[in-house]
C-alpha atoms as a PDB file:
ATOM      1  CA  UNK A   1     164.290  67.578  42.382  1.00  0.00           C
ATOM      2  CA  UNK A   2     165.247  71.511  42.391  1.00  0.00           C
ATOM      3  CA  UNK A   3     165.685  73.730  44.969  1.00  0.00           C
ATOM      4  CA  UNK A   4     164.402  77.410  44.961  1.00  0.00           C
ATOM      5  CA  UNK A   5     164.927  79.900  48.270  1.00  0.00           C
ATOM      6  CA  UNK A   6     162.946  83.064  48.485  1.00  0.00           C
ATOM      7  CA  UNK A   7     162.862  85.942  50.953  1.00  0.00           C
ATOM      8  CA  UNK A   8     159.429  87.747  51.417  1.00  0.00           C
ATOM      9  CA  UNK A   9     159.419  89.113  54.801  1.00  0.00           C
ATOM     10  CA  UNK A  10     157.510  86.504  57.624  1.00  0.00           C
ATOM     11  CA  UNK A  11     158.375  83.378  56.251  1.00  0.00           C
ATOM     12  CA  UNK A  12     154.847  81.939  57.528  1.00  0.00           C
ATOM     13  CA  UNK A  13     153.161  84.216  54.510  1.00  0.00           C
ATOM     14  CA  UNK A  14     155.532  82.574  52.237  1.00  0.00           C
ATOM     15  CA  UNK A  15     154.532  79.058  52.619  1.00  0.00           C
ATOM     16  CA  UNK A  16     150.615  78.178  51.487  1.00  0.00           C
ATOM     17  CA  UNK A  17     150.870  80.443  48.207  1.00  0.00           C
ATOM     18  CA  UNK A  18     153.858  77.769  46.845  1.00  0.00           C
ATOM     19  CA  UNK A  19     152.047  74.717  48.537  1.00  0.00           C
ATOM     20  CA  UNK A  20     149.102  74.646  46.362  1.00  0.00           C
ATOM     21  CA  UNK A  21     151.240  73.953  42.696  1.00  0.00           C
ATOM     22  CA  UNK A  22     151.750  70.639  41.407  1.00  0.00           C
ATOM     23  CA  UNK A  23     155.526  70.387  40.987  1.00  0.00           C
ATOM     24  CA  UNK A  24     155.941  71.228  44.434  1.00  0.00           C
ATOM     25  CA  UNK A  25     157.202  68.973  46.944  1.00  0.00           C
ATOM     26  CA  UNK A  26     157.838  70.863  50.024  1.00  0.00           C
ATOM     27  CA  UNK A  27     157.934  73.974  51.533  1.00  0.00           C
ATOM     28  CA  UNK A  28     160.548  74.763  54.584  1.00  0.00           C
ATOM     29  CA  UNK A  29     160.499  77.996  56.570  1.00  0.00           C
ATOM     30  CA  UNK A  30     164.196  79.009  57.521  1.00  0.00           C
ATOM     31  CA  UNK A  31     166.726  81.477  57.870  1.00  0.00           C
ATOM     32  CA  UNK A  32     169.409  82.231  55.407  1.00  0.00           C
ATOM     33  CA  UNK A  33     172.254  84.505  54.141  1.00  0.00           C
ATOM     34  CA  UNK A  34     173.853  85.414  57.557  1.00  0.00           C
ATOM     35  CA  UNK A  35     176.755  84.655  59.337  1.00  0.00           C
ATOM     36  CA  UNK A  36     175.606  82.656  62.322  1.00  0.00           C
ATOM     37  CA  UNK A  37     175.402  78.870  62.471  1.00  0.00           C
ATOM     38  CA  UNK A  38     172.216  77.182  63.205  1.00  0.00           C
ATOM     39  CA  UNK A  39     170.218  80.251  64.309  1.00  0.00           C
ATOM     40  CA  UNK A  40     167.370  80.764  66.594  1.00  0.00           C
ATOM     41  CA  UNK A  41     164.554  83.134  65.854  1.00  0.00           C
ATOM     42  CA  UNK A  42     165.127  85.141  68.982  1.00  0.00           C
ATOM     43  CA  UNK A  43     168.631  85.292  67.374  1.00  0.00           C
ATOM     44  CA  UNK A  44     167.611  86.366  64.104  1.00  0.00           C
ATOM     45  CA  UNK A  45     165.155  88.747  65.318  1.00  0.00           C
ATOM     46  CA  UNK A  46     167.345  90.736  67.073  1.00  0.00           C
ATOM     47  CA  UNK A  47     169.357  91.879  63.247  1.00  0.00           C
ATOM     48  CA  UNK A  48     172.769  90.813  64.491  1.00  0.00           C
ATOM     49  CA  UNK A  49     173.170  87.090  62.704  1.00  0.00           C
ATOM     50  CA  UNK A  50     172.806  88.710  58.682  1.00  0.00           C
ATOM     51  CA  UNK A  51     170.120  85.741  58.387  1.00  0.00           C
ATOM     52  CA  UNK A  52     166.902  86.865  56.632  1.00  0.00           C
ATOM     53  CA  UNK A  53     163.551  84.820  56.852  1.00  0.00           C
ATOM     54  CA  UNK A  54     163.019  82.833  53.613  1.00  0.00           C
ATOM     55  CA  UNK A  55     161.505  79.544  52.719  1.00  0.00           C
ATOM     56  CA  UNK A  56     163.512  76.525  50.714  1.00  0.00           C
ATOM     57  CA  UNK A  57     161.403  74.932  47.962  1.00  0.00           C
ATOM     58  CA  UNK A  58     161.667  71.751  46.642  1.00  0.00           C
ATOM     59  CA  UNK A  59     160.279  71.087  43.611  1.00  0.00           C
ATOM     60  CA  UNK A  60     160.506  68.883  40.368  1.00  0.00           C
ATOM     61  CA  UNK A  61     161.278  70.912  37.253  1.00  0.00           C
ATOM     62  CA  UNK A  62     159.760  68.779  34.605  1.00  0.00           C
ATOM     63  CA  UNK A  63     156.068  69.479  36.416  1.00  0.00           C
ATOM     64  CA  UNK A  64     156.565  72.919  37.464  1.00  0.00           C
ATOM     65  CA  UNK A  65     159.612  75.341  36.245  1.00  0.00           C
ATOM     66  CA  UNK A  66     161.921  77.495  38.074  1.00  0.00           C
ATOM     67  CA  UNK A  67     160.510  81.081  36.297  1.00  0.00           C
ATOM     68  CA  UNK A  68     156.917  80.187  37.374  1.00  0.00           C
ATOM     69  CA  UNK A  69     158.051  80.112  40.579  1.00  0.00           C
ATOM     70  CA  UNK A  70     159.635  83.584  40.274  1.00  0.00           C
ATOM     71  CA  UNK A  71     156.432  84.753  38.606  1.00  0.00           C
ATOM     72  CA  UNK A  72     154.604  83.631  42.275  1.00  0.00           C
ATOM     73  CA  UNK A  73     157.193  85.050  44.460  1.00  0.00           C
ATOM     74  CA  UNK A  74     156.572  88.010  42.639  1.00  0.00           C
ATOM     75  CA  UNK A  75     152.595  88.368  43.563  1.00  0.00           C
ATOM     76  CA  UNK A  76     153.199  87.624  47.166  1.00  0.00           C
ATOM     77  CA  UNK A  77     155.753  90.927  48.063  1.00  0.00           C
ATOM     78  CA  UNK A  78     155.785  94.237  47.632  1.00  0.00           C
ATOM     79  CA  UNK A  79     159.348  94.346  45.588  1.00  0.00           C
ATOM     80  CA  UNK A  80     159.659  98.242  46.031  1.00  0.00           C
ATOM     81  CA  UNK A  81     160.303  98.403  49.967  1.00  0.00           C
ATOM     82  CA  UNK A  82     164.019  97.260  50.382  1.00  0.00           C
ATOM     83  CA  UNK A  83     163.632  97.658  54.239  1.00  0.00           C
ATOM     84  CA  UNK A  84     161.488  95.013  55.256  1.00  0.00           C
ATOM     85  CA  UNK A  85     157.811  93.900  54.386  1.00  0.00           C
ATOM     86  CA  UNK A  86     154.511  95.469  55.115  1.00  0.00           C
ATOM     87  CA  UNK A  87     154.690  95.806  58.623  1.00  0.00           C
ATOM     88  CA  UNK A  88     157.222  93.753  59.549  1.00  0.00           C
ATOM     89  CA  UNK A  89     160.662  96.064  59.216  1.00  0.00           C
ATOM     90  CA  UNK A  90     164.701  95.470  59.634  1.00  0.00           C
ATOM     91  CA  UNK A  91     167.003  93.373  57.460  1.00  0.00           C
ATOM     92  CA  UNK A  92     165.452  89.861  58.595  1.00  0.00           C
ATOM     93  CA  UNK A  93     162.358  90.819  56.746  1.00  0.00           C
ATOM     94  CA  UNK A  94     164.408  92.292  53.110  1.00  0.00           C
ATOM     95  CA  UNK A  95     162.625  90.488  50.051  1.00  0.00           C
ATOM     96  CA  UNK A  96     165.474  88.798  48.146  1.00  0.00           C
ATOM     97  CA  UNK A  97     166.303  85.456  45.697  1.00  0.00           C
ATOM     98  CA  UNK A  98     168.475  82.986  46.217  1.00  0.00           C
ATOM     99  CA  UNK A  99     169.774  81.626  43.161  1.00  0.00           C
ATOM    100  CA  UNK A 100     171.398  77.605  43.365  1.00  0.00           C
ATOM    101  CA  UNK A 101     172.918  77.700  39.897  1.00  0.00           C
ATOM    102  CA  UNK A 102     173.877  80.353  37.544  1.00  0.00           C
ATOM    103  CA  UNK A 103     170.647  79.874  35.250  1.00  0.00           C
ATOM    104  CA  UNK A 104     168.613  80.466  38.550  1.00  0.00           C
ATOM    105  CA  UNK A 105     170.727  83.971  38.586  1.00  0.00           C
ATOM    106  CA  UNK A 106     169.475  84.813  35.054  1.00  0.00           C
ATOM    107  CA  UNK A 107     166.486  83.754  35.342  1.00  0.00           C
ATOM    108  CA  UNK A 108     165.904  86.094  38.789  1.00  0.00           C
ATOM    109  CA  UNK A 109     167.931  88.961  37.025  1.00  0.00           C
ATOM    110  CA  UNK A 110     165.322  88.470  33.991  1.00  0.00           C
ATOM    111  CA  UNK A 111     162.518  88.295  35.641  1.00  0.00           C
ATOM    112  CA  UNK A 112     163.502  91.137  38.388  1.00  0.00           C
ATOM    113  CA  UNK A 113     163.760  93.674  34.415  1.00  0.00           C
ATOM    114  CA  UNK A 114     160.515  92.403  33.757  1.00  0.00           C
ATOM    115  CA  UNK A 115     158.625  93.962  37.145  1.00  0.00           C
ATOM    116  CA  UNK A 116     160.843  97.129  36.981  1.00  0.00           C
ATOM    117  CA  UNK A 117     159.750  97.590  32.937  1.00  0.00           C
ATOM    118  CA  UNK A 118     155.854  96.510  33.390  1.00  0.00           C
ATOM    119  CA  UNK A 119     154.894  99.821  34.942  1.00  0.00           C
ATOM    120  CA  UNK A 120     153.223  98.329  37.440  1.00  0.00           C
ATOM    121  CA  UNK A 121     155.563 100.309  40.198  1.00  0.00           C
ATOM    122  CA  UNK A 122     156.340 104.262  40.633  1.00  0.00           C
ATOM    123  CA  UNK A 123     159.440 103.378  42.395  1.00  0.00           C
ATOM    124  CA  UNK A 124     162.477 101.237  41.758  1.00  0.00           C
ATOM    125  CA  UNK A 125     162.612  97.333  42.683  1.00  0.00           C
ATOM    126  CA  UNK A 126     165.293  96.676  45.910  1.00  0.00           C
ATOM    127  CA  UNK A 127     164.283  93.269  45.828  1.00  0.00           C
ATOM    128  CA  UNK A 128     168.218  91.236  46.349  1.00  0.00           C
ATOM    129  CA  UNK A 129     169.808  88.435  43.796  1.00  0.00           C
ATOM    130  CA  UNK A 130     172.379  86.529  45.926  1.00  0.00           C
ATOM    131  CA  UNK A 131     173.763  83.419  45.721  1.00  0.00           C
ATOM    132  CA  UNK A 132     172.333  80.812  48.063  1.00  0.00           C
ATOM    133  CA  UNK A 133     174.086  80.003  51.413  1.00  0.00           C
ATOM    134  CA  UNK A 134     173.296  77.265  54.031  1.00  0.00           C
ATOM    135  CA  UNK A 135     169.666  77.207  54.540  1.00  0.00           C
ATOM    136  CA  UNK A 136     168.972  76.579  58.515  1.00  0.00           C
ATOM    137  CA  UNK A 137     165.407  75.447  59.290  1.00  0.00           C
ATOM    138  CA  UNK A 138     163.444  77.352  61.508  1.00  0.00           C
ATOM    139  CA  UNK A 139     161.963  76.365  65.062  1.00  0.00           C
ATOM    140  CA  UNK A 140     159.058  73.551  64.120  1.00  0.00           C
ATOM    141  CA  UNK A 141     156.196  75.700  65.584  1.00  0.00           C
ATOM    142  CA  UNK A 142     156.985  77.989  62.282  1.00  0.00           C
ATOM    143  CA  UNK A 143     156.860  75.148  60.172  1.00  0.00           C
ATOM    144  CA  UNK A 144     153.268  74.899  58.062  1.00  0.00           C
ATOM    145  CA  UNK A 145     152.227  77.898  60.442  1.00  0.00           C
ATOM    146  CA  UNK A 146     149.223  78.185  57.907  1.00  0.00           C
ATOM    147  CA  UNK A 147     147.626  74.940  58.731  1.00  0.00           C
ATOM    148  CA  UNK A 148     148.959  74.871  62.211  1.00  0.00           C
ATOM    149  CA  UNK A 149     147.015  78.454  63.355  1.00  0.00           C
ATOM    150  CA  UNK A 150     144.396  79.144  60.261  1.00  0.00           C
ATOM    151  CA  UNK A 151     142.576  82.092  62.078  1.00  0.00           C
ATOM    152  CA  UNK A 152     146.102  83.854  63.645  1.00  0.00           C
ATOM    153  CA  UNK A 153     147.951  83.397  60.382  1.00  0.00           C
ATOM    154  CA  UNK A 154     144.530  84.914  58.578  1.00  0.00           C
ATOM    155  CA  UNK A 155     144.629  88.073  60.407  1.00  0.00           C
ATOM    156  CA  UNK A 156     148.205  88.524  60.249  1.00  0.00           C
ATOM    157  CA  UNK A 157     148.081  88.501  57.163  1.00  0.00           C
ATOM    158  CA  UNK A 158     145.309  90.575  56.624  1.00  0.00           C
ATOM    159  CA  UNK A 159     146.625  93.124  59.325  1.00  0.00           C
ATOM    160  CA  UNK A 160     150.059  93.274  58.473  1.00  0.00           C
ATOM    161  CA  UNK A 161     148.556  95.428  54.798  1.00  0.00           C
ATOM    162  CA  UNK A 162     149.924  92.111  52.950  1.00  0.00           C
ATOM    163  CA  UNK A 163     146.587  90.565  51.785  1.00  0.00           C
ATOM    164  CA  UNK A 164     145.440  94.129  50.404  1.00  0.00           C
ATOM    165  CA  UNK A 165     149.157  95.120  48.790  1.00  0.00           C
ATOM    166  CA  UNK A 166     148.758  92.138  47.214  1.00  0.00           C
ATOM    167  CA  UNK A 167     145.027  92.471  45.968  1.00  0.00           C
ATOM    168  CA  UNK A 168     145.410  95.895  44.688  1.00  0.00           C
ATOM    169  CA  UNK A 169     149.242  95.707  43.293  1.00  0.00           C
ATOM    170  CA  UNK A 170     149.314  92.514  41.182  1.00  0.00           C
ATOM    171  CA  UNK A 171     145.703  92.579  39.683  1.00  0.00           C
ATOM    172  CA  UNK A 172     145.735  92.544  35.918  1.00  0.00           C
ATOM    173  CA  UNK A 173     144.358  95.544  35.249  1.00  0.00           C
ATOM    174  CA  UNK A 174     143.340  94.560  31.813  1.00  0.00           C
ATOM    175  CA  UNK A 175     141.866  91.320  32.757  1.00  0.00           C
ATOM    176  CA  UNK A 176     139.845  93.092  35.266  1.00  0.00           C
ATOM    177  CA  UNK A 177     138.120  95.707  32.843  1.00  0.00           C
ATOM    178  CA  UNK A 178     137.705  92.766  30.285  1.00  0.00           C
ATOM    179  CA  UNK A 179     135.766  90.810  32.793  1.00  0.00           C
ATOM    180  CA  UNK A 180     133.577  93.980  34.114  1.00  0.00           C
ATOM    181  CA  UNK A 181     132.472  94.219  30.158  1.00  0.00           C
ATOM    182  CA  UNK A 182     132.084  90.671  29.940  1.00  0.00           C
ATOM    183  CA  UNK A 183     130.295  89.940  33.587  1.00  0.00           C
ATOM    184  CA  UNK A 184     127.147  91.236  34.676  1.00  0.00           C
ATOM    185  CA  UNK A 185     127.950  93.721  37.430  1.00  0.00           C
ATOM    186  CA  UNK A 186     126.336  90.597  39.952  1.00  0.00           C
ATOM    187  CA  UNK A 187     128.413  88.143  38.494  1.00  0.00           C
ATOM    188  CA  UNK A 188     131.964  90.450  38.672  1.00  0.00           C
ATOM    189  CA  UNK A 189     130.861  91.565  42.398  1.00  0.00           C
ATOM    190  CA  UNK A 190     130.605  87.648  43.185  1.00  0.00           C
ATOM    191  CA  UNK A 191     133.587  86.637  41.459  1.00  0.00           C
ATOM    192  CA  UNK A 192     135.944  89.554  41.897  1.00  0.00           C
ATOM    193  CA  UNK A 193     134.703  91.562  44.998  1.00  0.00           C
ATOM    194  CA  UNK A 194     133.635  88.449  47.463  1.00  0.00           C
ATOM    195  CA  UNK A 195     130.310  89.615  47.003  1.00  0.00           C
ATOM    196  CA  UNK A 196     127.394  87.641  47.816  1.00  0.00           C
ATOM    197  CA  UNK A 197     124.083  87.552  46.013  1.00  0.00           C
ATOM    198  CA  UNK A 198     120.243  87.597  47.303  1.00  0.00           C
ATOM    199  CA  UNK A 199     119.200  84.242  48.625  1.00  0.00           C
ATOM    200  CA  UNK A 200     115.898  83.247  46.940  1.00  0.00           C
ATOM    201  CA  UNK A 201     116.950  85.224  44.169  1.00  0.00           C
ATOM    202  CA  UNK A 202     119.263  83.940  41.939  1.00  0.00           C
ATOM    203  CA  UNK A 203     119.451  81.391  38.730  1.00  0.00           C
ATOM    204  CA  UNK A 204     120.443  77.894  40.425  1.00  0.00           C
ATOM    205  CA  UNK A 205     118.956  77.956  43.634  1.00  0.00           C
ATOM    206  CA  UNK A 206     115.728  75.619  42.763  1.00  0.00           C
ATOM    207  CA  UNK A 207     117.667  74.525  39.278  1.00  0.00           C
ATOM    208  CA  UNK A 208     116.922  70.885  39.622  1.00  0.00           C
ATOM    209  CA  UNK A 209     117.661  70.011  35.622  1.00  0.00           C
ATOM    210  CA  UNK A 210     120.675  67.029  35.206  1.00  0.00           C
ATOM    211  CA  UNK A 211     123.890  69.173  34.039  1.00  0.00           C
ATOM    212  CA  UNK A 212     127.501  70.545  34.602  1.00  0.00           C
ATOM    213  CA  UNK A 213     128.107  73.676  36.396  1.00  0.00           C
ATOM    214  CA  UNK A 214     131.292  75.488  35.731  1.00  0.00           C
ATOM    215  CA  UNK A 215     133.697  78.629  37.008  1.00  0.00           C
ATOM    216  CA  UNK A 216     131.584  81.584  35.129  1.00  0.00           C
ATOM    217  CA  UNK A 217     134.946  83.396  34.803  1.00  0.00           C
ATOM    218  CA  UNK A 218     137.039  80.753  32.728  1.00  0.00           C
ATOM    219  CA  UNK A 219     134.811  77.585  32.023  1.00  0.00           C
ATOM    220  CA  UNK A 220     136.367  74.910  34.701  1.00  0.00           C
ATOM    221  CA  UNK A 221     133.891  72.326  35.470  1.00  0.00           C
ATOM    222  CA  UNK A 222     133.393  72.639  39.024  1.00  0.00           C
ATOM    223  CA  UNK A 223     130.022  70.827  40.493  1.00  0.00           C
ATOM    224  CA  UNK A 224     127.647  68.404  39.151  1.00  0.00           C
ATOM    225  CA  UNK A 225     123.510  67.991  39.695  1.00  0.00           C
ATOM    226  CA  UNK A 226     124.489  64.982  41.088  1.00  0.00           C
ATOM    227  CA  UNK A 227     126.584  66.338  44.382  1.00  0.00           C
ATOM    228  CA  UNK A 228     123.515  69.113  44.555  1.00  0.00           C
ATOM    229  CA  UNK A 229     120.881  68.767  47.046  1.00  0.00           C
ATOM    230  CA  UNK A 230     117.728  71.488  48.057  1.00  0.00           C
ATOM    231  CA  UNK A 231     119.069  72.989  51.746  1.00  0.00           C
ATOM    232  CA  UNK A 232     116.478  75.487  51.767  1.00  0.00           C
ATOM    233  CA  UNK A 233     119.432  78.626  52.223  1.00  0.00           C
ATOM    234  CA  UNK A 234     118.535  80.053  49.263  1.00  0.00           C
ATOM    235  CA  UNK A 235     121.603  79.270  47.129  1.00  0.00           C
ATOM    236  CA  UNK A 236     122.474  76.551  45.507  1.00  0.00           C
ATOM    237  CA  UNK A 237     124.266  73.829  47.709  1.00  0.00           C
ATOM    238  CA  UNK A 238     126.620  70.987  46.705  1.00  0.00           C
ATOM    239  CA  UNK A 239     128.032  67.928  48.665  1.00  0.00           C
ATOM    240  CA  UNK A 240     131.301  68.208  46.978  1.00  0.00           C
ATOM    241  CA  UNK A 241     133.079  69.587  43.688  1.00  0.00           C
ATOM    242  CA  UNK A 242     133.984  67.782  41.197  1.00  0.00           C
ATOM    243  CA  UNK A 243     137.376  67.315  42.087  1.00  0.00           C
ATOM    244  CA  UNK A 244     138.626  68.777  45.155  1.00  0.00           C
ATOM    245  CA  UNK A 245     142.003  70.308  43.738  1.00  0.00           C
ATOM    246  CA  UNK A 246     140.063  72.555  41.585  1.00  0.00           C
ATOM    247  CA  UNK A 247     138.384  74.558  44.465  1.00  0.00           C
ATOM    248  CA  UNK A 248     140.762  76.555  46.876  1.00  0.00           C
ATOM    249  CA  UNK A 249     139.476  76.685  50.360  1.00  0.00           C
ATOM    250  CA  UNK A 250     140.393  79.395  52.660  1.00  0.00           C
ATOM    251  CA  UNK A 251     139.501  81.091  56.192  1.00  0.00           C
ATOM    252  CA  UNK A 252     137.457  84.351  55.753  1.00  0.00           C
ATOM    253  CA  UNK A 253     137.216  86.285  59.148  1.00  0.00           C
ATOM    254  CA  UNK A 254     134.923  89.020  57.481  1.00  0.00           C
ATOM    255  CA  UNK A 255     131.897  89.975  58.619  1.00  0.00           C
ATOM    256  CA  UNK A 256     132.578  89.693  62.560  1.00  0.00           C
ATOM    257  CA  UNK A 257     132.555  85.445  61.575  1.00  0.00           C
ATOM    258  CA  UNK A 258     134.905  82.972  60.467  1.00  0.00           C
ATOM    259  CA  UNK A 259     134.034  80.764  57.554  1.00  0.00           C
ATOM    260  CA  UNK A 260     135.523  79.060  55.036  1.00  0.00           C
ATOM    261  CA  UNK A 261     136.094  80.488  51.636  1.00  0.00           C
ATOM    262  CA  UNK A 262     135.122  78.487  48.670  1.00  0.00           C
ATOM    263  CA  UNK A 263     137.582  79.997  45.753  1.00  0.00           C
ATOM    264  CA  UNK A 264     137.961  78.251  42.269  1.00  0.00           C
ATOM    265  CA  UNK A 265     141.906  77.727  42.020  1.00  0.00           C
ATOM    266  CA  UNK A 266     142.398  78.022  38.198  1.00  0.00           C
ATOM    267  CA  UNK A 267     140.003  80.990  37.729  1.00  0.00           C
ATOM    268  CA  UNK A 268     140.867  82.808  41.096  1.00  0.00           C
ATOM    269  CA  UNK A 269     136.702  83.336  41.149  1.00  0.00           C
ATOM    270  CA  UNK A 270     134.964  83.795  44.751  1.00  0.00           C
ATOM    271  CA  UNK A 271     132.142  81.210  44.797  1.00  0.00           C
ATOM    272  CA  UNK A 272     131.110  80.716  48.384  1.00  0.00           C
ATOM    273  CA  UNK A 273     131.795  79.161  51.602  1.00  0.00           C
ATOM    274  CA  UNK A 274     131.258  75.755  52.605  1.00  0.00           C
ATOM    275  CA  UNK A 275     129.727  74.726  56.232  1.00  0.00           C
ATOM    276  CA  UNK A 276     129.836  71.155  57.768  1.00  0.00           C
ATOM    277  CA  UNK A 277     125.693  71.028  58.130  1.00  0.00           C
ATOM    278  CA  UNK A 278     125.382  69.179  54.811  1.00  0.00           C
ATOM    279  CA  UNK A 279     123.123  65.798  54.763  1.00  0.00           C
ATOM    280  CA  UNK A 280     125.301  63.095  56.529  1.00  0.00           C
ATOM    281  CA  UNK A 281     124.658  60.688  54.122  1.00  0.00           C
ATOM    282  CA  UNK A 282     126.504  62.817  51.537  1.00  0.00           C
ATOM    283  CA  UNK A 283     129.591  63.487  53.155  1.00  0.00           C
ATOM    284  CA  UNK A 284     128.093  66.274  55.643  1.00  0.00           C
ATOM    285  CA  UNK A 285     129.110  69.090  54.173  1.00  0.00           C
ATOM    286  CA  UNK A 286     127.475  71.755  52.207  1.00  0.00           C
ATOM    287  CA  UNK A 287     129.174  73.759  49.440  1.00  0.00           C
ATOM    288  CA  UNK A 288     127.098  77.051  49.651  1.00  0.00           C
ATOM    289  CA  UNK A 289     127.555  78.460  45.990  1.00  0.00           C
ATOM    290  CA  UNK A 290     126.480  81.746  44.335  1.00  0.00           C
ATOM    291  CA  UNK A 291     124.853  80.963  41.459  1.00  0.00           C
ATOM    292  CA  UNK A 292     126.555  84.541  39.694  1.00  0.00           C
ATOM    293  CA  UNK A 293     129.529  82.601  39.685  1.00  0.00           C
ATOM    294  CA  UNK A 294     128.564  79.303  37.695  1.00  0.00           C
ATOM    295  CA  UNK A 295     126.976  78.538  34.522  1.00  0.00           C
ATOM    296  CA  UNK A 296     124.663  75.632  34.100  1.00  0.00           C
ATOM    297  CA  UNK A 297     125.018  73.364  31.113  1.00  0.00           C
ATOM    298  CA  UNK A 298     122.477  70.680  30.988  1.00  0.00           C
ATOM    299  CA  UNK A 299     123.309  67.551  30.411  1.00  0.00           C
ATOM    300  CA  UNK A 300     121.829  67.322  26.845  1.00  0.00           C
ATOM    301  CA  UNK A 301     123.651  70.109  26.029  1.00  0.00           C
ATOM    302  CA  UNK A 302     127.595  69.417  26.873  1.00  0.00           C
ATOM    303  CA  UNK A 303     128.451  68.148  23.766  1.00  0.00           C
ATOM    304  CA  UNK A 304     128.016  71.132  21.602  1.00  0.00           C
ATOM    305  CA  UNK A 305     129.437  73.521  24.795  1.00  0.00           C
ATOM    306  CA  UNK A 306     132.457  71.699  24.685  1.00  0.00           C
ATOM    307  CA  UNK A 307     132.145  69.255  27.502  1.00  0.00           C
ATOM    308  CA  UNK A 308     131.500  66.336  26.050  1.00  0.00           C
ATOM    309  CA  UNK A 309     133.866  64.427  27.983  1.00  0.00           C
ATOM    310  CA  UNK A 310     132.124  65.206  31.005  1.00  0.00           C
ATOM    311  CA  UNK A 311     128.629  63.261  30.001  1.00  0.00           C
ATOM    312  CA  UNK A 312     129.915  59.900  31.604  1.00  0.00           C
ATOM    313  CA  UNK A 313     129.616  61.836  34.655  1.00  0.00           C
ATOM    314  CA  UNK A 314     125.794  61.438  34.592  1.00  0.00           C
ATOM    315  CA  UNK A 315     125.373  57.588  33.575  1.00  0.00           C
ATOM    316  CA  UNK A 316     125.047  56.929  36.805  1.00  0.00           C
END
């Protein structure tokens, strides 16, 4: 195992977008690179310990490496505002690296040239390379805060201008006009604008044909006629994916509700939301799909799309 420390502002934004790679072992919320032993958040808060608010990150090098990490830390801050983070401000909330060994120093200082020379930014990159110092972990109620308070850590991270930075900085731009040639405009407001289609009105809904339906952006195999069931919403509605580490599932508080956000995790595609009114008998949930973000491949027709190794799914 490796370790890895990033600063990004509030650590608890820091956490979930690490925990979902394979490779990654843990996740600890902290302070670091001050002169204070053992601090307390009150402590730290109050910008006279030097500590900043990072996370420590364990991880196994062989699965997952030390510059794809970088690359994530990347997407999660905005690396041009030296004094803090969205709208959390002072030295406790600086975005810096850590490095543990002199590779992780030029890999940071490699990576750090490689945001300032994409164009991407108008103004120069203050994001900190220091060496690592004693990592002190943080109060346990800040540990995990993600899974610990869903909804509160939702809207502060949508109200603190993270979420949208994040959304409008780090897009690929290219990828994006590539998909709104390839896409029908339904299909790219689904996938890429969290749109949602007309119920009644749309491809799948009544598809009852054996088959394979996969992420319309990038071709992951996603759901199966056999998890799909008739719920009479007017979209098509599964009992489960396929696997449940290739579907991302996260709180959406849009709309005056809160659901939960059905997103595919290799493709990054908006699919749905899932609700726990499925049939009991399968599981009781219900996995309320747009059908503008799948394609159906019937059954008899996976081997020349490619999926042949998914037909043993339906010799059931």
């Amino acid at each position: 195992m490796a370790k890895a420390t990033f600063a990004g502002g509030c650590f608890w934004c820091m956490v979930k977008p690490f925990h979902k790679y394979e490779g990654v072992e843990r996740v600890i919320s902290g302070y670091t690179g001050g002169h204070v032993d053992n601090p307390t958040y009150q402590q730290v808060c109050s910008e006279t310990t030097g500590h900043l608010e990072a996370v420590e990150i364990t991880f196994d090098p062989e699965v997952i490496s030390y510059e794809e990490l970088l690359r994530i830390y990347w997407r999660q801050i905005d690396p041009t505002d030296g004094g803090g983070q969205f709208n959390d401000r002072g030295e406790s909330y600086r975005p810096a690296i850590f490095y543990h060994s002199e590779e992780q120093r030029a890999a940071a200082e490699r990576s750090k040239q490689e945001v300032e020379d994409s164009g991407r930014f108008d103004r120069s990159i203050e994001v900190d390379i220091r060496p690592a110092k004693t990592f002190w972990e943080a109060e346990d109620y800040h540990q995990d805060y993600y899974k610990k308070n869903p909804f509160r850590y939702e809207m502060y991270r949508v109200g603190s201008g993270r979420a949208k930075f994040i959304k409008e900085a780090w897009s690929d731009r290219k990828q994006q006009q590539a998909l709104r040639e390839r896409l029908t405009p339904m299909q790219y407001k689904v996938t890429q604008e969290n749109g949602t289609e007309p119920p009644f009105q749309n491809e799948y809904w009544d598809e009852e044909r054996e088959g394979l339906y996969v992420d319309i952006v990038d071709g992951t195999p996603l759901f199966t006629s056999h998890d799909k069931f008739q719920s009479n919403c007017g979209w098509p509605s599964f009992s489960r994916p396929i696997e449940e580490k290739r579907v991302d599932l996260n709180m959406d508080t849009t709309h005056h509700m809160v659901r939960t956000e059905v997103r595919s995790k290799q493709g990054d595609s908006h699919l749905g939301h899932v609700f726990d009114d499925g049939p009991k008998e399968l599981g009781g949930l219900r996995y309320c799909i747009n059908s503008a973000a799948l394609r159906f491949i019937p059954v008899e027709e996976l081997e020349e799309a490619g999926y042949g190794e998914y037909k043993h799914l339906f010799n059931k």
